[in-house]
C-alpha atoms as a PDB file:
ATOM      1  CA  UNK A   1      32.340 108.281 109.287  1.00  0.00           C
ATOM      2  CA  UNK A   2      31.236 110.060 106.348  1.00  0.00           C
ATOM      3  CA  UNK A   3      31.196 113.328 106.218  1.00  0.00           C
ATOM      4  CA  UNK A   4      28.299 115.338 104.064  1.00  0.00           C
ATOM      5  CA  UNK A   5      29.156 117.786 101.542  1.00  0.00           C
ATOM      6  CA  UNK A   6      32.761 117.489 102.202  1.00  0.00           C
ATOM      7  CA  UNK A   7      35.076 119.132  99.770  1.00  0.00           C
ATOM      8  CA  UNK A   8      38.375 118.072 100.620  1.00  0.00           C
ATOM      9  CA  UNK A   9      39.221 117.380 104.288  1.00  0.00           C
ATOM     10  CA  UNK A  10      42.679 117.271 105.207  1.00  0.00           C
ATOM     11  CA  UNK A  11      44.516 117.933 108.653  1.00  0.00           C
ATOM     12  CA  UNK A  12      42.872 117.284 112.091  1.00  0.00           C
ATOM     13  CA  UNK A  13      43.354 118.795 115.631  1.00  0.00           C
ATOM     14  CA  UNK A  14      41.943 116.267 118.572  1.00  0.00           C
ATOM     15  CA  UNK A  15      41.211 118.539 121.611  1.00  0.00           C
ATOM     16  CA  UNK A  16      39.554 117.643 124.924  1.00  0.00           C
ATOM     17  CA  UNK A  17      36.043 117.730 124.173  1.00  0.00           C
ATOM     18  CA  UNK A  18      36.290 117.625 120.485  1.00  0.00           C
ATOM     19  CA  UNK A  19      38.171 116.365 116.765  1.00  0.00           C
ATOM     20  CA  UNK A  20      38.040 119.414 114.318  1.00  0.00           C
ATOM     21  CA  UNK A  21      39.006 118.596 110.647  1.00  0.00           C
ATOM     22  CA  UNK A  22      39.908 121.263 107.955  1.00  0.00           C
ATOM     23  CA  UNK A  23      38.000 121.384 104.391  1.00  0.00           C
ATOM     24  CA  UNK A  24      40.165 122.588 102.101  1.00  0.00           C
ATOM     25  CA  UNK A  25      37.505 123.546  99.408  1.00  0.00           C
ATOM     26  CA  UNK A  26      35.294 124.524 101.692  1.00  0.00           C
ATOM     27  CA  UNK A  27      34.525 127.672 104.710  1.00  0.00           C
ATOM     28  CA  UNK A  28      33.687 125.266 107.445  1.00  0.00           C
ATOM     29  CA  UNK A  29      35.434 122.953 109.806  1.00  0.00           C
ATOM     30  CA  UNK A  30      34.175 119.300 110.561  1.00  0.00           C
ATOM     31  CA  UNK A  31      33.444 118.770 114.153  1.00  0.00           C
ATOM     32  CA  UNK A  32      33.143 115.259 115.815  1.00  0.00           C
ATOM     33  CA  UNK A  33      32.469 115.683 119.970  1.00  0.00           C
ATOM     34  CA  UNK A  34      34.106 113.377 122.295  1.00  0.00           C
ATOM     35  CA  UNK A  35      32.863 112.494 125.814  1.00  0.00           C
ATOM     36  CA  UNK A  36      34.897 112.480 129.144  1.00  0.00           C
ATOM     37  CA  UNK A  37      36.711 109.105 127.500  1.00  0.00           C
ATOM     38  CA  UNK A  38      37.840 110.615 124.119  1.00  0.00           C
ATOM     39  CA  UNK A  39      34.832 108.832 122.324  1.00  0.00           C
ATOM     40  CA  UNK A  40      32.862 110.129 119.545  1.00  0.00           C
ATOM     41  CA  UNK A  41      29.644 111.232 120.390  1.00  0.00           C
ATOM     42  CA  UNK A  42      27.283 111.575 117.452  1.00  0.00           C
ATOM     43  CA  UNK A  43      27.505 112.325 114.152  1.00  0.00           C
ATOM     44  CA  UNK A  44      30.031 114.910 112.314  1.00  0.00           C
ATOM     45  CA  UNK A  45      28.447 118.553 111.656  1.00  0.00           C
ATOM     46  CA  UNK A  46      29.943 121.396 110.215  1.00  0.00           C
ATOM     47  CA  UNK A  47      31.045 124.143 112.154  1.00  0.00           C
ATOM     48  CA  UNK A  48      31.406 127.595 109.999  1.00  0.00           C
ATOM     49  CA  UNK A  49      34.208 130.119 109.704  1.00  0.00           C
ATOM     50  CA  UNK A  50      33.295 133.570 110.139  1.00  0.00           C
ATOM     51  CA  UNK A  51      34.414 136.608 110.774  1.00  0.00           C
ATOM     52  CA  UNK A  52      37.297 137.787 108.530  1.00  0.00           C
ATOM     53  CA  UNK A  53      37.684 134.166 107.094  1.00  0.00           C
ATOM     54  CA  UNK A  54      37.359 134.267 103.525  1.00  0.00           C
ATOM     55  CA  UNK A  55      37.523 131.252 101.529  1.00  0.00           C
ATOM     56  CA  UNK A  56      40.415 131.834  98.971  1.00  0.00           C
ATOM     57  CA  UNK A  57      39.685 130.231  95.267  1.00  0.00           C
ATOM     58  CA  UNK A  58      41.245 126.631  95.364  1.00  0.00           C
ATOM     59  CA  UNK A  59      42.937 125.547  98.110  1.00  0.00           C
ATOM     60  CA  UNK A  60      41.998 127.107 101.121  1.00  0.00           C
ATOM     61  CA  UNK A  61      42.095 126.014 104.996  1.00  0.00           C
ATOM     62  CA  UNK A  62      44.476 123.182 105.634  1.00  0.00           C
ATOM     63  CA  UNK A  63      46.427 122.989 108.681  1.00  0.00           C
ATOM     64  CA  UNK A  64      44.776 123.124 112.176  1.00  0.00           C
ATOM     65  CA  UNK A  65      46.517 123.194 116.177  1.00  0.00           C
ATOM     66  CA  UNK A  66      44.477 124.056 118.916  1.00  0.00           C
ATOM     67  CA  UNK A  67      46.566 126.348 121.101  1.00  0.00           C
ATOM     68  CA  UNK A  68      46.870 126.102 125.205  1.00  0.00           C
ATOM     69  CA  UNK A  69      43.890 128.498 125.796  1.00  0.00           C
ATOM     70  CA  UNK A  70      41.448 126.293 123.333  1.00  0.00           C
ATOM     71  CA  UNK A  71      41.199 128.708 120.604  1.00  0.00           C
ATOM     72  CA  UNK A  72      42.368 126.629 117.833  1.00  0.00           C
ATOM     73  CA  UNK A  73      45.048 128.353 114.329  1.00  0.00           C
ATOM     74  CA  UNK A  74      44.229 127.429 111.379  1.00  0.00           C
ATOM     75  CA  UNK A  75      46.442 127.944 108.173  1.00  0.00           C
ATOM     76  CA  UNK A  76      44.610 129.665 105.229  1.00  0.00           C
ATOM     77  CA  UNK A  77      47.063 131.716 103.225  1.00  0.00           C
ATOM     78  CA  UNK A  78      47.850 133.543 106.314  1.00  0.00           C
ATOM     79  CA  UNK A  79      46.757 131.973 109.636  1.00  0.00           C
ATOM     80  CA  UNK A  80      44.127 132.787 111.561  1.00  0.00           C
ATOM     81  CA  UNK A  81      43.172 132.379 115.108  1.00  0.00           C
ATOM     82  CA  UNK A  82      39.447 131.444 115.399  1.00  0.00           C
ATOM     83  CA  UNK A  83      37.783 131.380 118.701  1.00  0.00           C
ATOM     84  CA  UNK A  84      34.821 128.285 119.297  1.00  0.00           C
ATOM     85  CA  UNK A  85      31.285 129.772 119.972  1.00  0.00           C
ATOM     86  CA  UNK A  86      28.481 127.146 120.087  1.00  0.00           C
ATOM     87  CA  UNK A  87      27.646 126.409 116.428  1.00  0.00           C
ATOM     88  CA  UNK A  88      30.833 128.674 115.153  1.00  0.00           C
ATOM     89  CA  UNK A  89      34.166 129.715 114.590  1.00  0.00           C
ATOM     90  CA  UNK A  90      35.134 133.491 114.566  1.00  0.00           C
ATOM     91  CA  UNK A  91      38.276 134.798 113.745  1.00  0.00           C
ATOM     92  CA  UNK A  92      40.171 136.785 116.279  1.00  0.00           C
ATOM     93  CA  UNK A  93      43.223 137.524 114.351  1.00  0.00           C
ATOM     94  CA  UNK A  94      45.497 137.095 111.774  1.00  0.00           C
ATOM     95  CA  UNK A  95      48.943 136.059 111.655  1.00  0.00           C
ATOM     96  CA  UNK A  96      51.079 137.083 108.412  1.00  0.00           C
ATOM     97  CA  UNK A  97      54.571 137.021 107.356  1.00  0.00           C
ATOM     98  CA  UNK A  98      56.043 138.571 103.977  1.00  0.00           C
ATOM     99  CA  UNK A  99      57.757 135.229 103.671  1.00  0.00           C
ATOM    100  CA  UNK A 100      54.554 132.578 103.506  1.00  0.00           C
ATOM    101  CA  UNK A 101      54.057 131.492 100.364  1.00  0.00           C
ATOM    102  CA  UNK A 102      51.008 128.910 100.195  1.00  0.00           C
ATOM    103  CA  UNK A 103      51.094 128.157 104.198  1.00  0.00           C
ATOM    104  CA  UNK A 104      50.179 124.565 104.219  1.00  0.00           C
ATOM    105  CA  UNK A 105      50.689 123.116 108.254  1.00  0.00           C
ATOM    106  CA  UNK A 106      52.253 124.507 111.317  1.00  0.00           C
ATOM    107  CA  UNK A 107      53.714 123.045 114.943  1.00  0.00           C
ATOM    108  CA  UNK A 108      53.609 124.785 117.965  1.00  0.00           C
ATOM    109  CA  UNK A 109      56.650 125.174 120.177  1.00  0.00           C
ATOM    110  CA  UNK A 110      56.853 127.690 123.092  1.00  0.00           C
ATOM    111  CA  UNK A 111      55.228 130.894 122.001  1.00  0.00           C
ATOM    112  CA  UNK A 112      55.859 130.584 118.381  1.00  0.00           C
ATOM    113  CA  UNK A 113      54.121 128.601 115.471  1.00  0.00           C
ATOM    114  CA  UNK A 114      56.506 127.197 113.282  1.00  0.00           C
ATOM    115  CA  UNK A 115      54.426 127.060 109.536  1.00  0.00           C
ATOM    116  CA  UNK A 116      55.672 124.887 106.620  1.00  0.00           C
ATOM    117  CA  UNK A 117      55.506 127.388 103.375  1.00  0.00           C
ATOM    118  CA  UNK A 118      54.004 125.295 100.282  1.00  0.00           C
ATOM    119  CA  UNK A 119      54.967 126.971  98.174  1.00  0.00           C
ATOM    120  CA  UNK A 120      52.914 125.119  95.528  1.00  0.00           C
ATOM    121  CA  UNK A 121      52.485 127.753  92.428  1.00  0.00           C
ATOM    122  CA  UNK A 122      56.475 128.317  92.984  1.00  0.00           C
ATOM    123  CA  UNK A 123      57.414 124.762  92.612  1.00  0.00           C
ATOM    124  CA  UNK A 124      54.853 124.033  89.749  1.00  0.00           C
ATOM    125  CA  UNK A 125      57.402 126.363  87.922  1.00  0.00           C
ATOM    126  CA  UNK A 126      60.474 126.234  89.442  1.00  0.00           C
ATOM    127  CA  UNK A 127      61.112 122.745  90.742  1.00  0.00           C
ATOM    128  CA  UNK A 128      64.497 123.635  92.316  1.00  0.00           C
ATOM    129  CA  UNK A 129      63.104 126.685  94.467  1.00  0.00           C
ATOM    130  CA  UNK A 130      63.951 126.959  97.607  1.00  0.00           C
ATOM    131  CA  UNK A 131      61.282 125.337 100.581  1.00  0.00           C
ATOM    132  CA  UNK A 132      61.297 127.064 104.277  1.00  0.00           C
ATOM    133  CA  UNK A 133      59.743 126.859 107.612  1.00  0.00           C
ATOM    134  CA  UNK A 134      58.468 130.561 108.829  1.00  0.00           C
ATOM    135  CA  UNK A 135      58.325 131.511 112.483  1.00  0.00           C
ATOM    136  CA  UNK A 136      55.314 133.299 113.987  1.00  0.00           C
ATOM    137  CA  UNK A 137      55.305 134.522 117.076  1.00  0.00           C
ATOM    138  CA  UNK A 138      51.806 134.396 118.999  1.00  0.00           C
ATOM    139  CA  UNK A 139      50.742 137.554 120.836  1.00  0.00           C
END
């Protein structure tokens, strides 16, 4: 499926009644609904961040989990919480740690989010940094 005026797309979250996909380069998501099987329906459209979402220069949103009450996190420096509305995502919050450095993907276990620091203008100059795993705890 091709995707128009994709930047760079890069994780995915498959929920119930949609697939969202992160563009890294750009302030939307990709959205492709599924029916009642888990089949595409349609085309892919865009589906645009708003609220306090700003697009950082380079790499911006990247990881994506939709948590249990269908608002989805996506990681974007910090991570923010977007809720769905029709043709758009708001944000709702922001999550932040002193210790994420370049957030790049996160898990979900229990009632934290577990996100994987990048740390990728670190390592460009210091190849033998150390790499961690930050906890967030959801409210």
């Amino acid at each position: 499926m091709v995707v128009p005026g994709a930047g760079f797309l890069n994780d995915v979250a498959i929920a119930r009644k949609a697939v969202y996909v992160t563009d890294s380069f750009g302030d939307a998501l990709t959205v492709v609904a599924l029916d009642g099987a888990g089949r595409p329906v349609g085309e892919a459209s865009p589906l645009t961040l708003v609220g306090d979402y700003k697009q950082p220069g380079g790499f911006g949103a990247n990881g994506i989990r939709e948590l249990p009450g269908g608002d989805l996190v996506l990681v974007s420096g910090g991570v923010l919480v977007l809720r769905l509305h029709r043709d758009q995502a708001r944000t709702i919050g922001v999550l932040s740690d002193e210790e994420l450095d370049r957030p790049t993907t996160g898990a979900l276990i229990g009632s934290a989010l577990y996100v994987v620091n990048g740390r990728f203008d670190t390592l460009a100059s210091q190849p033998d940094a150390q790499v961690h795993v930050t906890k967030l705890r959801l409210r």
